[in-house]
N, C-alpha and C. Protein backbone atom coordinates (compact mmCIF):
# COMPACT_ATOMS: atom_id res chain seq x y z
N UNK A 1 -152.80 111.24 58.82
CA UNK A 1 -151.96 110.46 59.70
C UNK A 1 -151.95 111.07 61.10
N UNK A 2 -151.83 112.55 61.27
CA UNK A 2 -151.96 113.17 62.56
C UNK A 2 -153.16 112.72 62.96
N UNK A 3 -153.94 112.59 62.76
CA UNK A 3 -155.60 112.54 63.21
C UNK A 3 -155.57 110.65 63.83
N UNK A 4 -155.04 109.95 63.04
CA UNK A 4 -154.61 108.39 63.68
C UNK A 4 -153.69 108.65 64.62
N UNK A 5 -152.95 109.46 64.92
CA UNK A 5 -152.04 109.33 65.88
C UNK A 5 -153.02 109.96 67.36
N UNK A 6 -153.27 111.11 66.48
CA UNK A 6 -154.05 111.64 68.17
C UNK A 6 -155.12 110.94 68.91
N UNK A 7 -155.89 110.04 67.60
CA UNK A 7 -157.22 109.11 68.21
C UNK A 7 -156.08 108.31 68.91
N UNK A 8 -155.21 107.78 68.97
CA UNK A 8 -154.17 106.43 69.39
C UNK A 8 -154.03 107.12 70.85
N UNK A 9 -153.72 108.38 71.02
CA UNK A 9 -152.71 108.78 71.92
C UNK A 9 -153.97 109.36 73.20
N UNK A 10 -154.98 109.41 72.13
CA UNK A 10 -156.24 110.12 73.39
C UNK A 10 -156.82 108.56 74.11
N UNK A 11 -157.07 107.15 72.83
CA UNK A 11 -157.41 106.25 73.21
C UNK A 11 -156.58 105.34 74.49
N UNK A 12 -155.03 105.84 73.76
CA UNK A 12 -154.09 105.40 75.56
C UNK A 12 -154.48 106.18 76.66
N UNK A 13 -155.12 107.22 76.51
CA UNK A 13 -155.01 108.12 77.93
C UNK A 13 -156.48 107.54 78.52
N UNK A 14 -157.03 107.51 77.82
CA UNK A 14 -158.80 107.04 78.04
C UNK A 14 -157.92 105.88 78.80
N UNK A 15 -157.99 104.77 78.32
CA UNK A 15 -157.42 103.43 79.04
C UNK A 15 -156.52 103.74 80.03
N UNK A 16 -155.76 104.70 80.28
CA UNK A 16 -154.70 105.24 81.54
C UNK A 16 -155.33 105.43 82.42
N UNK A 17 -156.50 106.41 82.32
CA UNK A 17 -157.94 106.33 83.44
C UNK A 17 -158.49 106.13 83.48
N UNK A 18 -159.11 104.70 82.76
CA UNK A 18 -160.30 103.30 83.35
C UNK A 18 -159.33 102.84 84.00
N UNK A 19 -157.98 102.36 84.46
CA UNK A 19 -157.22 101.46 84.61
C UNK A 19 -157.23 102.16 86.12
N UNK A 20 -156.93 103.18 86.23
CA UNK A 20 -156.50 103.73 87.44
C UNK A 20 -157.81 103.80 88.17
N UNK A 21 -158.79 104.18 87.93
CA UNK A 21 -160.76 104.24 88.17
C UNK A 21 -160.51 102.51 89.01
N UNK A 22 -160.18 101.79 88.44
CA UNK A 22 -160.19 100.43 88.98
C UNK A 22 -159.70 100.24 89.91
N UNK A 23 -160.36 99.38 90.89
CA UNK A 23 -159.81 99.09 92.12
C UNK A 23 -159.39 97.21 92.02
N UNK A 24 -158.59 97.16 92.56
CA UNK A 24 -158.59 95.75 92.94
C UNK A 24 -159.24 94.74 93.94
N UNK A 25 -159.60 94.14 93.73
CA UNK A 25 -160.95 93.32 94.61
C UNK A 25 -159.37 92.10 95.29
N UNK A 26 -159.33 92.13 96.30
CA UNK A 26 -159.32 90.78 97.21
C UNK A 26 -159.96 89.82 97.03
N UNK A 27 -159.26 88.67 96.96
CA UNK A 27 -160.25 87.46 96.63
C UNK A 27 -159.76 86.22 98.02
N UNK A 28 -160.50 86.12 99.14
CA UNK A 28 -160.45 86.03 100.40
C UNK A 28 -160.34 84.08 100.04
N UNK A 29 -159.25 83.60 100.39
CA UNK A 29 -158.66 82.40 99.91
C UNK A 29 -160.00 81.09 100.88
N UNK A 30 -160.31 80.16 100.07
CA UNK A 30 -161.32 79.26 101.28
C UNK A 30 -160.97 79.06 102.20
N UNK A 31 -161.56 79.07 103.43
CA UNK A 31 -161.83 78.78 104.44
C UNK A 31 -160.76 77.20 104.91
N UNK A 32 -160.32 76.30 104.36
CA UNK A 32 -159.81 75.34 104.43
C UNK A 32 -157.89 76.14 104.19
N UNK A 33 -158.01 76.59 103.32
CA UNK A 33 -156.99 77.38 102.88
C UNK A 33 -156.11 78.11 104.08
N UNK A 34 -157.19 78.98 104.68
CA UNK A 34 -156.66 79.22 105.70
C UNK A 34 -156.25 79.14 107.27
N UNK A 35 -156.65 78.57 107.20
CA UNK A 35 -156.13 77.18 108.44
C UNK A 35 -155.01 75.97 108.11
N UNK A 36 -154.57 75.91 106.93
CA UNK A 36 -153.71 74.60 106.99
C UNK A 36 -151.91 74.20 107.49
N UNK A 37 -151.68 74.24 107.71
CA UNK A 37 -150.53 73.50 108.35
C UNK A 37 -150.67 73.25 109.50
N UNK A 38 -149.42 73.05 110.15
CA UNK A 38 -148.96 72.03 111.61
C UNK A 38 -149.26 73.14 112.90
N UNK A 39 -149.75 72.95 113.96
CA UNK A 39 -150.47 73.10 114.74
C UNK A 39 -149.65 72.47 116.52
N UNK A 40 -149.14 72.96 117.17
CA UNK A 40 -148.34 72.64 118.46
C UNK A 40 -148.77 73.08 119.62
N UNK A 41 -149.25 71.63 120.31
CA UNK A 41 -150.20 71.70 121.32
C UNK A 41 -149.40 73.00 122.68
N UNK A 42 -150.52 73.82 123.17
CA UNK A 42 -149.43 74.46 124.03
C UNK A 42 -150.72 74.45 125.40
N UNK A 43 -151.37 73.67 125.86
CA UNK A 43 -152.62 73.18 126.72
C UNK A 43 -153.30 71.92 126.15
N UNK A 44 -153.38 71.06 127.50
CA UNK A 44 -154.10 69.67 127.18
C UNK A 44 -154.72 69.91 129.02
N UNK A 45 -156.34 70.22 128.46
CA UNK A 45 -157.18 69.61 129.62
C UNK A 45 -157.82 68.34 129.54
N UNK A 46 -158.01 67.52 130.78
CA UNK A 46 -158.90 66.40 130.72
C UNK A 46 -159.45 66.81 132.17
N UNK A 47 -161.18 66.70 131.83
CA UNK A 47 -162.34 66.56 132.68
C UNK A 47 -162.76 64.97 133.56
N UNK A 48 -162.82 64.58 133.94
CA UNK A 48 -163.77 63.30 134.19
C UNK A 48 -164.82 63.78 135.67
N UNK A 49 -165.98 63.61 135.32
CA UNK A 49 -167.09 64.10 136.41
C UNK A 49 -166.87 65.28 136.35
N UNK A 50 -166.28 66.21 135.89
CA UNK A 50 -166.37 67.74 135.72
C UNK A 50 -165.17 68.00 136.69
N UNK A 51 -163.93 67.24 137.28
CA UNK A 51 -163.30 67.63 137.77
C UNK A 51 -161.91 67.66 136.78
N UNK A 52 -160.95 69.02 136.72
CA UNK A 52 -160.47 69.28 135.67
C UNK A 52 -158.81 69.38 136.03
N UNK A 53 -157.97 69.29 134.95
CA UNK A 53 -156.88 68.87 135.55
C UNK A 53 -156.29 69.60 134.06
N UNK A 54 -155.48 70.65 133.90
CA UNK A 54 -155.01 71.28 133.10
C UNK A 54 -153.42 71.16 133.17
N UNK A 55 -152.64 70.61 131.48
CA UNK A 55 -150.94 70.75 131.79
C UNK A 55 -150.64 71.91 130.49
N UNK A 56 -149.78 72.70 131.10
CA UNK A 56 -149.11 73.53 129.91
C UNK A 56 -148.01 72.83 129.48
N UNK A 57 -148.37 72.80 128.28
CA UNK A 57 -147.86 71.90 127.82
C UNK A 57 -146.08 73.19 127.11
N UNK A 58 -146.04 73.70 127.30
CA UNK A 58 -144.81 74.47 126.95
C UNK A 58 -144.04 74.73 128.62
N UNK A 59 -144.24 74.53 129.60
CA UNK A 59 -143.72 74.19 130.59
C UNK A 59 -141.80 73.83 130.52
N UNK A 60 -141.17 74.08 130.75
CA UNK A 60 -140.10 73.47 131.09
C UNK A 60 -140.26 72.26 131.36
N UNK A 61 -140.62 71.60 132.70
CA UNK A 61 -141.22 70.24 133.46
C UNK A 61 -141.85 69.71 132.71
N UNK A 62 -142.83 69.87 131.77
CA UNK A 62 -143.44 69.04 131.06
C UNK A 62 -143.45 68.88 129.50
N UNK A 63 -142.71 69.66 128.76
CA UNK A 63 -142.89 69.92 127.04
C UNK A 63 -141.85 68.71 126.65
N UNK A 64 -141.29 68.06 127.23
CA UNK A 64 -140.36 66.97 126.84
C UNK A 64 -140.41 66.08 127.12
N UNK A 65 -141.63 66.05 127.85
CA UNK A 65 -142.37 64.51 128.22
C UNK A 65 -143.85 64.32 127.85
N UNK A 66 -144.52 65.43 127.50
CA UNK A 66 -146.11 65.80 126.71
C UNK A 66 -145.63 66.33 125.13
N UNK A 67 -145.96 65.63 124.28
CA UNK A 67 -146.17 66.12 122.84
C UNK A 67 -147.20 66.14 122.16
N UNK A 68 -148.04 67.30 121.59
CA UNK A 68 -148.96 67.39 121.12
C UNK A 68 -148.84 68.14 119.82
N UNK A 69 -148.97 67.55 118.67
CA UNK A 69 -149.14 68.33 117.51
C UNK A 69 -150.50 67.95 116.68
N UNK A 70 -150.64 69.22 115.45
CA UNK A 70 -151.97 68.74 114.95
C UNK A 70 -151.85 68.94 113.66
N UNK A 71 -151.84 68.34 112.61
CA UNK A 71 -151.72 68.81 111.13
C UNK A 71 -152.56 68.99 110.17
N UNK A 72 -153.17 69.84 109.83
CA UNK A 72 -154.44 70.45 108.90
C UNK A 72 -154.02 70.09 107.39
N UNK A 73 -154.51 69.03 106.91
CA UNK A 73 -154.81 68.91 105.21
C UNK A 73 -156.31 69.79 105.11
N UNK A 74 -156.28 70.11 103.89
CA UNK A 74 -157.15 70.41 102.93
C UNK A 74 -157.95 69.39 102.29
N UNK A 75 -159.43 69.29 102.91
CA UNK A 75 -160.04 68.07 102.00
C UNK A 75 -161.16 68.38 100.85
N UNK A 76 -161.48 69.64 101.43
CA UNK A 76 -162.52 70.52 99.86
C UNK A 76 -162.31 72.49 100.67
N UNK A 77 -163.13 72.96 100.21
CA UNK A 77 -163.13 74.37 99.86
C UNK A 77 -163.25 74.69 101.61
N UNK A 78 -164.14 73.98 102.25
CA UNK A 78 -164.74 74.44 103.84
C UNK A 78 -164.78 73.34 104.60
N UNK A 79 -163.86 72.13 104.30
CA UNK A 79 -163.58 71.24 105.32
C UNK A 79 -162.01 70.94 105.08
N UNK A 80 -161.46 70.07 106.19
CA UNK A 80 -160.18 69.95 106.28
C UNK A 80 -160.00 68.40 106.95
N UNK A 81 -158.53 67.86 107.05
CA UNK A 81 -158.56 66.71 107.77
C UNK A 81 -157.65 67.08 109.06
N UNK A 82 -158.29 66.47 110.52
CA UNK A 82 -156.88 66.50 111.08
C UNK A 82 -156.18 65.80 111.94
N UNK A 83 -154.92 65.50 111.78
CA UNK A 83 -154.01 64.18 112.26
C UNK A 83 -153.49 65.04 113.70
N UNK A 84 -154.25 64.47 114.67
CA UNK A 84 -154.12 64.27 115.72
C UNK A 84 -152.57 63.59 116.11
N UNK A 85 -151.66 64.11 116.80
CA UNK A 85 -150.14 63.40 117.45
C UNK A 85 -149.89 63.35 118.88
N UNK A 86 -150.41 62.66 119.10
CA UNK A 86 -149.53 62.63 121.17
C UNK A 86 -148.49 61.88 121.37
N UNK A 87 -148.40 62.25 121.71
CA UNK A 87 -146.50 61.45 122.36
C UNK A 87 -146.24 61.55 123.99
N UNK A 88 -146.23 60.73 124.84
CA UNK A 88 -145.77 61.29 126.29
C UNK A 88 -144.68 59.72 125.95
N UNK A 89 -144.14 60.42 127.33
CA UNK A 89 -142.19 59.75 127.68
C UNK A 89 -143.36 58.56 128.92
N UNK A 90 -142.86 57.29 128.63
CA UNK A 90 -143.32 56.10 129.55
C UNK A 90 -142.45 55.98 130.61
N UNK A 91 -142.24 55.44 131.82
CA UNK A 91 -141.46 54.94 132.92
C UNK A 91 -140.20 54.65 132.49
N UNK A 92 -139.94 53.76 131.42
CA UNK A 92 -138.65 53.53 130.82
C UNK A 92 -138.33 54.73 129.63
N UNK A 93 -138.57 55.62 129.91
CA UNK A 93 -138.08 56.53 129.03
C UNK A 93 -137.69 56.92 128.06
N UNK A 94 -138.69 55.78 127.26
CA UNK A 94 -139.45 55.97 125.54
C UNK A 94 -140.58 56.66 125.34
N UNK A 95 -140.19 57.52 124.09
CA UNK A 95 -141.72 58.21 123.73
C UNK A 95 -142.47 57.48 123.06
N UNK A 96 -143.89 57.11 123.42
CA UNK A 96 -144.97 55.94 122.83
C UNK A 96 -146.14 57.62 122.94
N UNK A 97 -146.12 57.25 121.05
CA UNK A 97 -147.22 57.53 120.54
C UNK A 97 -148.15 57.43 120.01
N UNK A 98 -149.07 58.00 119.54
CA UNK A 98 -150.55 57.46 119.19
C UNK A 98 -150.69 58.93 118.35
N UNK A 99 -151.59 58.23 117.12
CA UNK A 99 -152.35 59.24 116.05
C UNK A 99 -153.97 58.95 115.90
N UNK A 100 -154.14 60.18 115.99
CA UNK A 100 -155.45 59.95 115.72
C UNK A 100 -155.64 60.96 114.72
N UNK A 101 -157.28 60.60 113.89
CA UNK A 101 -157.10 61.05 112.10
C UNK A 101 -158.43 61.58 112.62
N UNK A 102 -158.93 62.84 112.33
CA UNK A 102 -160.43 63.28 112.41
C UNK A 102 -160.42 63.65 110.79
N UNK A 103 -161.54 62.61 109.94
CA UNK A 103 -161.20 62.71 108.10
C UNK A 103 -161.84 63.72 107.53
N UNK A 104 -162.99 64.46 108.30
CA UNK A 104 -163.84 65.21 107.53
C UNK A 104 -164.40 66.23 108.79
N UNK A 105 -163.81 67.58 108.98
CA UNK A 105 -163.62 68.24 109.85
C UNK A 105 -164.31 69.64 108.80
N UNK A 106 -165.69 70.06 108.92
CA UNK A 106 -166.19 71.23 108.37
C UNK A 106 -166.33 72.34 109.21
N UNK A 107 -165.78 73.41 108.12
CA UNK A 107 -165.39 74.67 108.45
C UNK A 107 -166.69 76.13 108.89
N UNK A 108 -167.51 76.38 109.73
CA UNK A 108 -168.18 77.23 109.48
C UNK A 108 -167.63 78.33 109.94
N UNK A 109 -167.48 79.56 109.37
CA UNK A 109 -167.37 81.11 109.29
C UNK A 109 -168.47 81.50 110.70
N UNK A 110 -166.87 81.93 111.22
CA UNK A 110 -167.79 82.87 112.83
C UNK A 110 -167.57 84.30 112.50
N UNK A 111 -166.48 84.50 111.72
CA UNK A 111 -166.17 86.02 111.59
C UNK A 111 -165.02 86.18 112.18
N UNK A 112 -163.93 87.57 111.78
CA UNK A 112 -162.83 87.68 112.55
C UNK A 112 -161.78 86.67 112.22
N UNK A 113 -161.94 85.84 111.06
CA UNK A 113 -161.10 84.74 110.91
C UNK A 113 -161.03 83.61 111.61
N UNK A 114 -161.67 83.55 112.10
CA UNK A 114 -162.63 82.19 112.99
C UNK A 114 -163.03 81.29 112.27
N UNK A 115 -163.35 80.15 112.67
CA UNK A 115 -164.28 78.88 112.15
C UNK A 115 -164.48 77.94 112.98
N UNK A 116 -165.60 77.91 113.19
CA UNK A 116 -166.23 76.55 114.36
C UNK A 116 -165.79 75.38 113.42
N UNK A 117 -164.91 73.97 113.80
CA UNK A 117 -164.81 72.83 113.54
C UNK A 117 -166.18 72.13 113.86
N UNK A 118 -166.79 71.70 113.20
CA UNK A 118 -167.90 70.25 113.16
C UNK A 118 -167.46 69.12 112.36
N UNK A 119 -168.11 68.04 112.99
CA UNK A 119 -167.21 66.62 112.99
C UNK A 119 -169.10 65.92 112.97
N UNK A 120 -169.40 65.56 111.73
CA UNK A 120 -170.62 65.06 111.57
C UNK A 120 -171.53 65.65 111.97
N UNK A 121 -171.70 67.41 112.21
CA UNK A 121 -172.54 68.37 112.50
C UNK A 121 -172.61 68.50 114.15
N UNK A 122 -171.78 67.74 114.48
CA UNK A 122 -171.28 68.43 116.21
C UNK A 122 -170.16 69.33 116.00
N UNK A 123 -170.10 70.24 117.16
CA UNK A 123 -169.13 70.96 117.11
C UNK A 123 -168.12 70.78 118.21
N UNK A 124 -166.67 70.40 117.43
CA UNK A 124 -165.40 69.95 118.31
C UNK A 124 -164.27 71.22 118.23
N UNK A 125 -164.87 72.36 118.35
CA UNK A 125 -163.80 73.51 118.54
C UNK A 125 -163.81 74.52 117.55
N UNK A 126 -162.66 75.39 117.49
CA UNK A 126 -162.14 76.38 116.63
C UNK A 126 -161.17 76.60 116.25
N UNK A 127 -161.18 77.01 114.99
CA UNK A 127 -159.66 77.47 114.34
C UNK A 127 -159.50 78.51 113.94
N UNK A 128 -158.31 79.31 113.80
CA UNK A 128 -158.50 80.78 113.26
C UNK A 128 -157.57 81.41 113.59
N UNK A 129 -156.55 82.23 112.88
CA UNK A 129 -155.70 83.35 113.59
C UNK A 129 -154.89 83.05 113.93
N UNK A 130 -154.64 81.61 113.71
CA UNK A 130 -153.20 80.91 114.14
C UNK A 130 -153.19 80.15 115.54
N UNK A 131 -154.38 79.77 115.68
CA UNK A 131 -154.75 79.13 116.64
C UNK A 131 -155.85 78.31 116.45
N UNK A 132 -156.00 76.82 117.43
CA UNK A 132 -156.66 75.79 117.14
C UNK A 132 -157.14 75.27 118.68
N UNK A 133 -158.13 75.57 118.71
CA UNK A 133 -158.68 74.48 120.07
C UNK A 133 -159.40 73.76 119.65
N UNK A 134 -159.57 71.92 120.20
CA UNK A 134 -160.11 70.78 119.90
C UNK A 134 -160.47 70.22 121.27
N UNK A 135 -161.68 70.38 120.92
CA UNK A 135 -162.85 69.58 122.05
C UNK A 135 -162.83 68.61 122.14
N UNK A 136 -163.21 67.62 122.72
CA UNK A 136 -164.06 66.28 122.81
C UNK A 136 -164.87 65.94 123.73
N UNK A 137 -165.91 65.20 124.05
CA UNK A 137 -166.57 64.73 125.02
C UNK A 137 -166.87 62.99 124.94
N UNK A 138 -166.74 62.25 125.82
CA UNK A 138 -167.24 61.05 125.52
C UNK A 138 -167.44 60.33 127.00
N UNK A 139 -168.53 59.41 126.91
CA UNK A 139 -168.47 58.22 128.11
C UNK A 139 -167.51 57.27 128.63
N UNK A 140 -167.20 56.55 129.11
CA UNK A 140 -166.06 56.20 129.82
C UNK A 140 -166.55 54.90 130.92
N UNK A 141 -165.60 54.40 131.14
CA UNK A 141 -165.56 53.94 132.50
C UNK A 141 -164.50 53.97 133.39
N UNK A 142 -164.39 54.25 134.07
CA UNK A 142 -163.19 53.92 135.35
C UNK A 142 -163.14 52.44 135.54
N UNK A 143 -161.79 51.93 136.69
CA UNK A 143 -161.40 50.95 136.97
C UNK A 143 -162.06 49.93 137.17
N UNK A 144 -163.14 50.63 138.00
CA UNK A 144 -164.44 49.88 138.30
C UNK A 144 -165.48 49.16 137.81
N UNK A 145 -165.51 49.94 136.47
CA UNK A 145 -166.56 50.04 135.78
C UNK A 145 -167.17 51.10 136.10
N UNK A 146 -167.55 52.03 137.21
CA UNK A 146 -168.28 52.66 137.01
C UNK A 146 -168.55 53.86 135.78
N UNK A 147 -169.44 54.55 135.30
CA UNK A 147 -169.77 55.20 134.32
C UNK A 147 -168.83 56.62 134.45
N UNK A 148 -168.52 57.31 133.22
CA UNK A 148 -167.66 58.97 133.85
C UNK A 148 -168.44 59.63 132.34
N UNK A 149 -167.92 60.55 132.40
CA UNK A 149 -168.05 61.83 131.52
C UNK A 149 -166.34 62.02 131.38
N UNK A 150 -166.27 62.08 130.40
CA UNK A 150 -164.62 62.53 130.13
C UNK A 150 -164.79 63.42 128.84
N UNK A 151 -164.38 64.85 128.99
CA UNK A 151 -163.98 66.16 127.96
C UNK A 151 -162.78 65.98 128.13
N UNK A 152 -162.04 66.36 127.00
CA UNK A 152 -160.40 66.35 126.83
C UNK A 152 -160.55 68.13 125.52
N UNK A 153 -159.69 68.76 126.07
CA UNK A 153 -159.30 69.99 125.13
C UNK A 153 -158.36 69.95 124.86
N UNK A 154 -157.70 70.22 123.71
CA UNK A 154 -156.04 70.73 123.39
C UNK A 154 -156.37 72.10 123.10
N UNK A 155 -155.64 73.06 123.20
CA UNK A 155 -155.27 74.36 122.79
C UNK A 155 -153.95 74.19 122.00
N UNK A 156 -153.68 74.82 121.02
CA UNK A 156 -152.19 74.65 119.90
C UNK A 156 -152.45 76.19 119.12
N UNK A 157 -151.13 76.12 119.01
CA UNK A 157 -151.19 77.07 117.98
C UNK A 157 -149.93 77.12 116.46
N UNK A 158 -150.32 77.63 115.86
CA UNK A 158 -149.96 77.74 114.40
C UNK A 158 -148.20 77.50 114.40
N UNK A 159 -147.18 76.36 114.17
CA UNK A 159 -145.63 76.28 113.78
C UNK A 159 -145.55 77.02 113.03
């Protein structure tokens, strides 16, 4: 019976130091994972012809008449969706807003907790670290008709 007890008592100690020998591995959550929630615009540039016109949007003067938020779903492991919110205050001094939905927003790994956003294999910005900038570029016309170039950026960061 002594001889079962001591194999028992040597076999706990054996297992006391494989257990401790072991390290624990981190298991680094997807890429979609970490980026998700609500997002509060704190910069909105718009370009047209390359001439640029930047509002801080946390301003006193302007954060109560500019609203910008952005909300990150989860749509697989390395893409995400995201609901675009603007809100500005009109002449009569209602807020009229508009949503816009970007449905399939993929995640590539820059490093540092980074990720370039691509939007059908263009790239419309970055997310990471508690922060979100969103690109755009598109054609246009003015009053005229004539032709423009219009980039619009938001900068936001993590609620």
């Amino acid at each position: 019976m002594k001889t079962i007890t001591n194999l028992f008592i040597l076999g706990a100690f054996a297992l006391v130091l494989g257990l401790s020998g072991c390290t624990k591995q981190e298991v680094e959550p997807d890429p979609a994972d970490q980026v998700l929630g609500t997002y509060s615009g704190t910069t909105y540039t718009i370009s047209m012809n390359g001439v640029a016109q930047s509002f801080d949007l946390t301003n006193e003067l302007i954060k109560n008449e500019v609203v910008i938020s952005m909300t990150i779903a989860k749509k697989s492991a390395s893409s995400v969706t995201i609901v675009l919110n603007f809100s500005q205050r009109d002449s009569t001094g209602t807020m009229q807003s508009y949503t816009d939905t970007y449905d399939t927003i993929d995640l590539k790994a820059l490093g540092s907790g980074e990720f370039e956003m691509q939007n059908a294999g263009a790239a419309v910005g970055k997310i990471g670290n508690g922060v979100l900038k969103l690109q755009e570029t598109y054609s246009d016309a003015d009053a005229n008709g004539t032709a423009m170039q219009v980039a619009v950026t938001i900068d936001a960061k993590k609620s």
